[in-house]
Protein backbone atom coordinates (compact mmCIF):
# COMPACT_ATOMS: atom_id res chain seq x y z
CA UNK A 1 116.77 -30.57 126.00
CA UNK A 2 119.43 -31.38 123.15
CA UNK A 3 122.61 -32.30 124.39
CA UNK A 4 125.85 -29.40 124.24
CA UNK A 5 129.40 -29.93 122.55
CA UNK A 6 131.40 -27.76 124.36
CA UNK A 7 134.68 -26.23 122.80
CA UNK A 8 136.77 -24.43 126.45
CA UNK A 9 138.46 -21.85 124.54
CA UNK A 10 139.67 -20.54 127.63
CA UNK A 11 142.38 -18.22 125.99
CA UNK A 12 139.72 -16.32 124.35
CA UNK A 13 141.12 -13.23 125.46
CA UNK A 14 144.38 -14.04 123.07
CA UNK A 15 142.51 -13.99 120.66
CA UNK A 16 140.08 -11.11 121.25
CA UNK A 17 143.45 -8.68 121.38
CA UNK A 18 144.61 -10.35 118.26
CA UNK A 19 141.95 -12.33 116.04
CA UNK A 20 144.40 -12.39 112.70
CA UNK A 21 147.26 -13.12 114.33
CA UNK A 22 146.04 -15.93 116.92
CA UNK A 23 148.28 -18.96 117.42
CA UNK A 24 148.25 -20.50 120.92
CA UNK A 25 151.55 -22.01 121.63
CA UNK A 26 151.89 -25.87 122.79
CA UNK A 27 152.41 -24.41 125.97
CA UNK A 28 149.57 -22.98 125.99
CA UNK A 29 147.57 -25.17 124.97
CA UNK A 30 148.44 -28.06 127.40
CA UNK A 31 147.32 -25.41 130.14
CA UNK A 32 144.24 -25.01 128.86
CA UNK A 33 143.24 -28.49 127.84
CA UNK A 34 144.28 -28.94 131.82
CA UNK A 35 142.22 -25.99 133.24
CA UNK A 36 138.99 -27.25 130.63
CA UNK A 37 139.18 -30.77 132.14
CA UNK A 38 138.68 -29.14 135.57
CA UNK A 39 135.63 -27.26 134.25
CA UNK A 40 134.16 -29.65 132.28
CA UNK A 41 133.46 -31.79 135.97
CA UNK A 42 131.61 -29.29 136.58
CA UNK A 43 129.91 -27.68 133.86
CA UNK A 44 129.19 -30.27 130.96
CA UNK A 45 125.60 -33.15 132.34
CA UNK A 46 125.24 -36.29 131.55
CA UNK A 47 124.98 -36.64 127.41
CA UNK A 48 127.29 -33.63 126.90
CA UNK A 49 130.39 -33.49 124.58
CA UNK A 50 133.55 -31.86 124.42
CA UNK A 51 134.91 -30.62 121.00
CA UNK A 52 138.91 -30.18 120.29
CA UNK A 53 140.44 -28.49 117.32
CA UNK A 54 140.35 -31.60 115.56
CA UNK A 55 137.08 -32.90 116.48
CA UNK A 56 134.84 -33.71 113.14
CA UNK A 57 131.34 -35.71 112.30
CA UNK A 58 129.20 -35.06 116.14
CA UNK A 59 126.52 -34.43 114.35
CA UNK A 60 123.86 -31.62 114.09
CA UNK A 61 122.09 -33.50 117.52
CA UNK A 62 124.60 -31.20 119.52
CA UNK A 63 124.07 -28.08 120.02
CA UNK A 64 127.61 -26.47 119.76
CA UNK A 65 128.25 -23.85 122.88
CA UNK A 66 132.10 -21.68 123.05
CA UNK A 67 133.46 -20.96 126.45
CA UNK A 68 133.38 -17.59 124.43
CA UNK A 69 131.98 -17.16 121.12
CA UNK A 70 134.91 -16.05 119.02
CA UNK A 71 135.45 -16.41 115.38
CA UNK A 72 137.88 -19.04 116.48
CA UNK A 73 135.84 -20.78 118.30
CA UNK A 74 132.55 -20.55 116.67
CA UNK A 75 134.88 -22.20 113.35
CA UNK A 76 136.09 -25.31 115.45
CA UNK A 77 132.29 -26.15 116.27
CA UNK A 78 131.24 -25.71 113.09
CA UNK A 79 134.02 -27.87 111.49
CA UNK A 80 132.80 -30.67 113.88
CA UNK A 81 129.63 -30.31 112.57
CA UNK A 82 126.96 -29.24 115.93
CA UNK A 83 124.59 -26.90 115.57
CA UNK A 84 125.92 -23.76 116.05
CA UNK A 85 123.65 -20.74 118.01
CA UNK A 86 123.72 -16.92 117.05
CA UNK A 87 126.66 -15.09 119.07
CA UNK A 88 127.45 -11.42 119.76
CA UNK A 89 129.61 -10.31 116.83
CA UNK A 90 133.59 -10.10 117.75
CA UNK A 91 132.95 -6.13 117.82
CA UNK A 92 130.72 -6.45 120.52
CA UNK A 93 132.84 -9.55 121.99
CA UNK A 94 136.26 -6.87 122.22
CA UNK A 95 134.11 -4.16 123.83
CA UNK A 96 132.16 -5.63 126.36
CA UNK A 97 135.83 -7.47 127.51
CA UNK A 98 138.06 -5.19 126.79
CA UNK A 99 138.96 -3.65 130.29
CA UNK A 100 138.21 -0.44 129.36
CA UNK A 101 134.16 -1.26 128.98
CA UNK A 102 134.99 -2.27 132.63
CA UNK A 103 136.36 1.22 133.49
CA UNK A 104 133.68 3.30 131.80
CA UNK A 105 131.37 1.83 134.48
CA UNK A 106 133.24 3.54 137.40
CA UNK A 107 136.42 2.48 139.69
CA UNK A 108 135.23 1.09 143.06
CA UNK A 109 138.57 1.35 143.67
CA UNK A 110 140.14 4.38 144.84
CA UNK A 111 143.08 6.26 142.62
CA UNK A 112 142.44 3.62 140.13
CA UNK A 113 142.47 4.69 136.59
CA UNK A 114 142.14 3.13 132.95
CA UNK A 115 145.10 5.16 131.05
CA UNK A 116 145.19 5.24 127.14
CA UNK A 117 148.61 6.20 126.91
CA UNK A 118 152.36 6.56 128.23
CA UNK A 119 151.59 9.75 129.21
CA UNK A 120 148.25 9.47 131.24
CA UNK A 121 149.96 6.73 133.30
CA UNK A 122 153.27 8.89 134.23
CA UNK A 123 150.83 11.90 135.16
CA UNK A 124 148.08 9.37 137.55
CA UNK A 125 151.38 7.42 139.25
CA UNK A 126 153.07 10.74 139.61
CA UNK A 127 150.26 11.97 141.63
CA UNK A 128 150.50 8.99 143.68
CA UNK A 129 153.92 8.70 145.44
CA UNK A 130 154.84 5.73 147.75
CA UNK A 131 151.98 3.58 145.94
CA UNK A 132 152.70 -0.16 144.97
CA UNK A 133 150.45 -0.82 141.39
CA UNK A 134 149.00 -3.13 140.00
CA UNK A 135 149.31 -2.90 135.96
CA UNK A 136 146.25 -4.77 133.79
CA UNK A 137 146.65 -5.17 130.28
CA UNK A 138 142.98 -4.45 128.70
CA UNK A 139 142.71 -8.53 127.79
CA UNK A 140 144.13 -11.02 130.72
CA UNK A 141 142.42 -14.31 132.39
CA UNK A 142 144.30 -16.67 134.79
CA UNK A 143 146.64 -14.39 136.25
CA UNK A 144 148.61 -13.28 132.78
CA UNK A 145 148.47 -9.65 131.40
CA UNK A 146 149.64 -8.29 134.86
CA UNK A 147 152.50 -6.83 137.03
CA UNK A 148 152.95 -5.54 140.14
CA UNK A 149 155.12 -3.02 141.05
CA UNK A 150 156.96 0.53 142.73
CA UNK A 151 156.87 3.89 140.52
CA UNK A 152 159.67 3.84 138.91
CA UNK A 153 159.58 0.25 137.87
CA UNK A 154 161.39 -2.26 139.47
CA UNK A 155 163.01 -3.23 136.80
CA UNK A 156 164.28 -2.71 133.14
CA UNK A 157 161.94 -5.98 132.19
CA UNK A 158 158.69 -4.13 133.70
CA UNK A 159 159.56 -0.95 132.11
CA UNK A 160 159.93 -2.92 128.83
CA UNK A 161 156.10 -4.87 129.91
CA UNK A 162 155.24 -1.20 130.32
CA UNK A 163 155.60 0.27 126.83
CA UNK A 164 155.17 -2.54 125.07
CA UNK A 165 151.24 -2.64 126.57
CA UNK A 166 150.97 0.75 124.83
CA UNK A 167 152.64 -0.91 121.54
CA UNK A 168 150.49 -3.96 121.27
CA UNK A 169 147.10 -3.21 123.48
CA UNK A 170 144.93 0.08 123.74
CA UNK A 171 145.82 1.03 127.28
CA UNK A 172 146.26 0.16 130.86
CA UNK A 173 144.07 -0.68 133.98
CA UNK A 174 146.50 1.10 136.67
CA UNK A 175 145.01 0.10 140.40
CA UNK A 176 146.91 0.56 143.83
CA UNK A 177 148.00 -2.83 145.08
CA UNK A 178 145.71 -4.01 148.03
CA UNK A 179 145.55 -6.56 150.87
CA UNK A 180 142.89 -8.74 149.51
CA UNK A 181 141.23 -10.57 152.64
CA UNK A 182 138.30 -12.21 150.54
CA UNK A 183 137.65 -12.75 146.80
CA UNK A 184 133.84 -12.99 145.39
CA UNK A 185 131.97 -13.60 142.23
CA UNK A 186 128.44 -12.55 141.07
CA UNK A 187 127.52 -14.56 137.67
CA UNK A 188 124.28 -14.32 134.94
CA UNK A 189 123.24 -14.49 131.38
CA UNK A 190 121.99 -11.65 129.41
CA UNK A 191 119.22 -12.93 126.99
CA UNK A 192 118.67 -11.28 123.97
CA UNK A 193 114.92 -10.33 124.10
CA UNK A 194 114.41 -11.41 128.10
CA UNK A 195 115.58 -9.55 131.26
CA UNK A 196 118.65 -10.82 132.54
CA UNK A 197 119.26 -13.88 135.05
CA UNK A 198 121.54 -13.08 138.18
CA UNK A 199 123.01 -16.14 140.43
CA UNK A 200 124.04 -16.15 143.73
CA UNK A 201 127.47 -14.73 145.15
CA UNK A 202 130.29 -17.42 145.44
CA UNK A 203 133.40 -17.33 146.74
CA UNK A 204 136.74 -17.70 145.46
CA UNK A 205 140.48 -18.50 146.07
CA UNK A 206 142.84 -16.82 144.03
CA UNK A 207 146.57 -16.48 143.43
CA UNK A 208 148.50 -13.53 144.50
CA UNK A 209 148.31 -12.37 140.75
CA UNK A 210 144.39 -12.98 140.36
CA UNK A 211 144.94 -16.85 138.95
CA UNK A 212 141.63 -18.89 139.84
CA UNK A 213 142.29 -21.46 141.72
CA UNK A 214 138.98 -23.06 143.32
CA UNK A 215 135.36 -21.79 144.35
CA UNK A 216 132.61 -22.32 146.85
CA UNK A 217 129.90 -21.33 148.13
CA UNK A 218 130.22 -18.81 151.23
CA UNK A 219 129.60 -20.01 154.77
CA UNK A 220 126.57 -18.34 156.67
CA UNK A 221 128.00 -14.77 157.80
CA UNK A 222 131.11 -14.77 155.54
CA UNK A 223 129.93 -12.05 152.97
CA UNK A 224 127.89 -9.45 154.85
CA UNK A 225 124.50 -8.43 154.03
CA UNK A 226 125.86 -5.26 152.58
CA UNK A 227 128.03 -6.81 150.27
CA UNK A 228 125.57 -9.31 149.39
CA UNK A 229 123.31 -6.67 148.40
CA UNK A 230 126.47 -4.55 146.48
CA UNK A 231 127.14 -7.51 144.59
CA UNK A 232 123.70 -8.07 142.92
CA UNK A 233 123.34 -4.85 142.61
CA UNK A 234 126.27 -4.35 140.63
CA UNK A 235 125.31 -7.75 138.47
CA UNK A 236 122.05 -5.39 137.59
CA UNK A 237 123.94 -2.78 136.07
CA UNK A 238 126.93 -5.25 134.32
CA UNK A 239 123.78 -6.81 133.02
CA UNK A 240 122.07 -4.15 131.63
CA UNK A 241 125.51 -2.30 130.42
CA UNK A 242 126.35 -5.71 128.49
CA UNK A 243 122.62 -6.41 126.79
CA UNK A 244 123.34 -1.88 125.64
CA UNK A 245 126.26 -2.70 124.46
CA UNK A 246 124.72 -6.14 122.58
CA UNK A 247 126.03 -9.13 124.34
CA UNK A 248 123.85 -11.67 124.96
CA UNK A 249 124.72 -14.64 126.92
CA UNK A 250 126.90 -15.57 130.36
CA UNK A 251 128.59 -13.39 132.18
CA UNK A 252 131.14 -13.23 135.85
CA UNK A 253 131.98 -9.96 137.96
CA UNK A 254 134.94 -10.65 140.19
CA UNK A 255 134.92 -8.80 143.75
CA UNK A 256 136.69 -8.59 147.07
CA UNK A 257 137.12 -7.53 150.26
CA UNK A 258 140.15 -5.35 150.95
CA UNK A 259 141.39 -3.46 154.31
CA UNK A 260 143.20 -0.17 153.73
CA UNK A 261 146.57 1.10 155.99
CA UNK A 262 144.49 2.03 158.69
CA UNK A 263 143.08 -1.55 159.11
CA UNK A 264 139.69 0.03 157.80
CA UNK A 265 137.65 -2.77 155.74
CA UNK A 266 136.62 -1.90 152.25
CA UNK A 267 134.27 -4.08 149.51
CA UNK A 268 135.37 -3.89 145.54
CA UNK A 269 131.96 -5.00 144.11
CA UNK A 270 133.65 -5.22 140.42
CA UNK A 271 137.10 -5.46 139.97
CA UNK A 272 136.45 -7.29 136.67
CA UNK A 273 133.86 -8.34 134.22
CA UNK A 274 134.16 -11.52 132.28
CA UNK A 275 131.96 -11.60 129.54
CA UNK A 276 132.14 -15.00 128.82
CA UNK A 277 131.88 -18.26 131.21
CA UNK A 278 133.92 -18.35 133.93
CA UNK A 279 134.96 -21.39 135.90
CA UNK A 280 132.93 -20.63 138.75
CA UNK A 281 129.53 -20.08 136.43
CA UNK A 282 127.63 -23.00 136.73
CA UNK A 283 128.41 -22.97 140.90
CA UNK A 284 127.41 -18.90 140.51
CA UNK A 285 124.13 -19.81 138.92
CA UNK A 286 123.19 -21.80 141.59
CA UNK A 287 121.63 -24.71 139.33
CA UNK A 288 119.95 -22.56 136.58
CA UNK A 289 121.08 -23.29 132.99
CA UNK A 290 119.32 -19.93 131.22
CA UNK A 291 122.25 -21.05 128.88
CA UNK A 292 120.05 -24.25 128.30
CA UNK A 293 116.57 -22.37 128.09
CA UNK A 294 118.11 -19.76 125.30
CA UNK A 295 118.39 -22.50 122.63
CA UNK A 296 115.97 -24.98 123.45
């Protein structure tokens, strides 16, 4: 098995919503050379590489393997010389993470909508008085690409967050803020000419915001069967929608437990599809590298 050279573009999703005009800030990225050393414990085995922007000469006994196979990143391993695998084209790449490719799938979640314009989202909130939202931006990881607020907007900022989403982005994810009790993750890897691979469900802690912060593996009884079940099931169809839509390769499906007003209890089997690696993919897949297998 030929050792990998990772490159942990982990701001992919900049540059998916803007490939010409991509230029991580310093700022940005310190936080994700930060965030890649904490993945790279856990996702890179003995022989492996990492690859920076500046990284030159590894050598063509690496095989070179994006956190998510943009142009970007697909350029930086290629400039340090691995051997680079076929990737989904950026088309694809937009679609299948855009959160709209999300939407067309359904919304577990009730009164939740994916609005293409000013006007769809003043009609939905309208409908929906006394509701706290939750705004999503159609390309976000780590928390960003989000508010939470009242209708009307709290403030002139949001407002301003609000129409400039319409300006720069096509759409919104508009979702009813919920009392998350319990955040999940179902991961897998679409092969190109192979059924799919589906891992096991893992648990995760998040930020208030949806920022990953660690994950595990659940304790006997903490996920019910039913939710188990919901989860893989729903991996099935991400799977299959993803390999339609031509992506090949890893994916994640964020989930969670919620409880309503009533104190009713309530399971969101996709809140999210990353179609990408996540940092909980290697713990999702339960010690399977299909990643590995693909490109041997």
């Amino acid at each position: 098995m030929r050792p990998i050279a990772w490159y942990l573009n982990l701001d992919a999703e900049d540059e998916l919503c803007d490939p010409d005009g991509y230029a991580p800030s310093a700022a940005m990225r310190h936080r994700v050379e930060r965030l890649g050393e904490r993945l790279a414990a856990s996702l890179l085995v003995p022989g492996d590489c990492t690859v920076t922007s500046t990284s030159v000469g590894i050598g063509t006994a690496f095989l070179g393997q994006a956190w998510c196979p943009t142009p970007g990143g697909l350029d930086t391993l290629r400039t340090a010389g691995v051997s680079v695998p076929p990737a989904p084209p950026l088309p694809v790449l937009q679609r299948v993470n855009h959160r709209a490719f999300c939407a067309s799938l359904g919304q577990p979640l009730p009164d939740a909508a994916f609005v293409q314009d000013a006007t769809a989202l003043h009609a939905h909130v309208a409908s929906h008085p006394g509701v706290i939202w939750l705004f999503k931006r159609p390309f976000g990881f780590a928390g960003r690409g989000r508010i939470r607020t009242a209708w009307p907007v709290e403030s002139l900022a949001f407002e301003r967050w609000i129409q400039k989403s319409f300006e720069i982005g096509d759409g919104l994810q508009v979702e009813p803020w919920v009392e998350r009790e319990l955040d999940a993750a179902i991961h897998g890897w679409v092969h190109a000419t192979a059924p799919p691979q589906v891992g096991v469900p893992v648990l995760q802690e998040c930020s208030m915001l949806g920022a990953w912060i660690r994950s595990r593996p659940p304790r006997p009884g903490e996920l019910t069967q039913a939710e188990e079940l919901n989860l893989l099931r729903t991996a099935d169809v991400v799977a299959q929608s993803l390999h339609d839509a031509g992506y090949f390769g890893p994916f994640g499906v964020d989930a969670y437990r919620w409880r309503d007003a009533a104190g009713r209890s309530h399971f969101n089997p996709r809140s999210e599809i990353n179609a990408r690696y996540t940092m909980a993919w290697h713990l999702g897949m339960g010690g399977w590298r299909p990643d590995m297998q693909d490109h041997e």
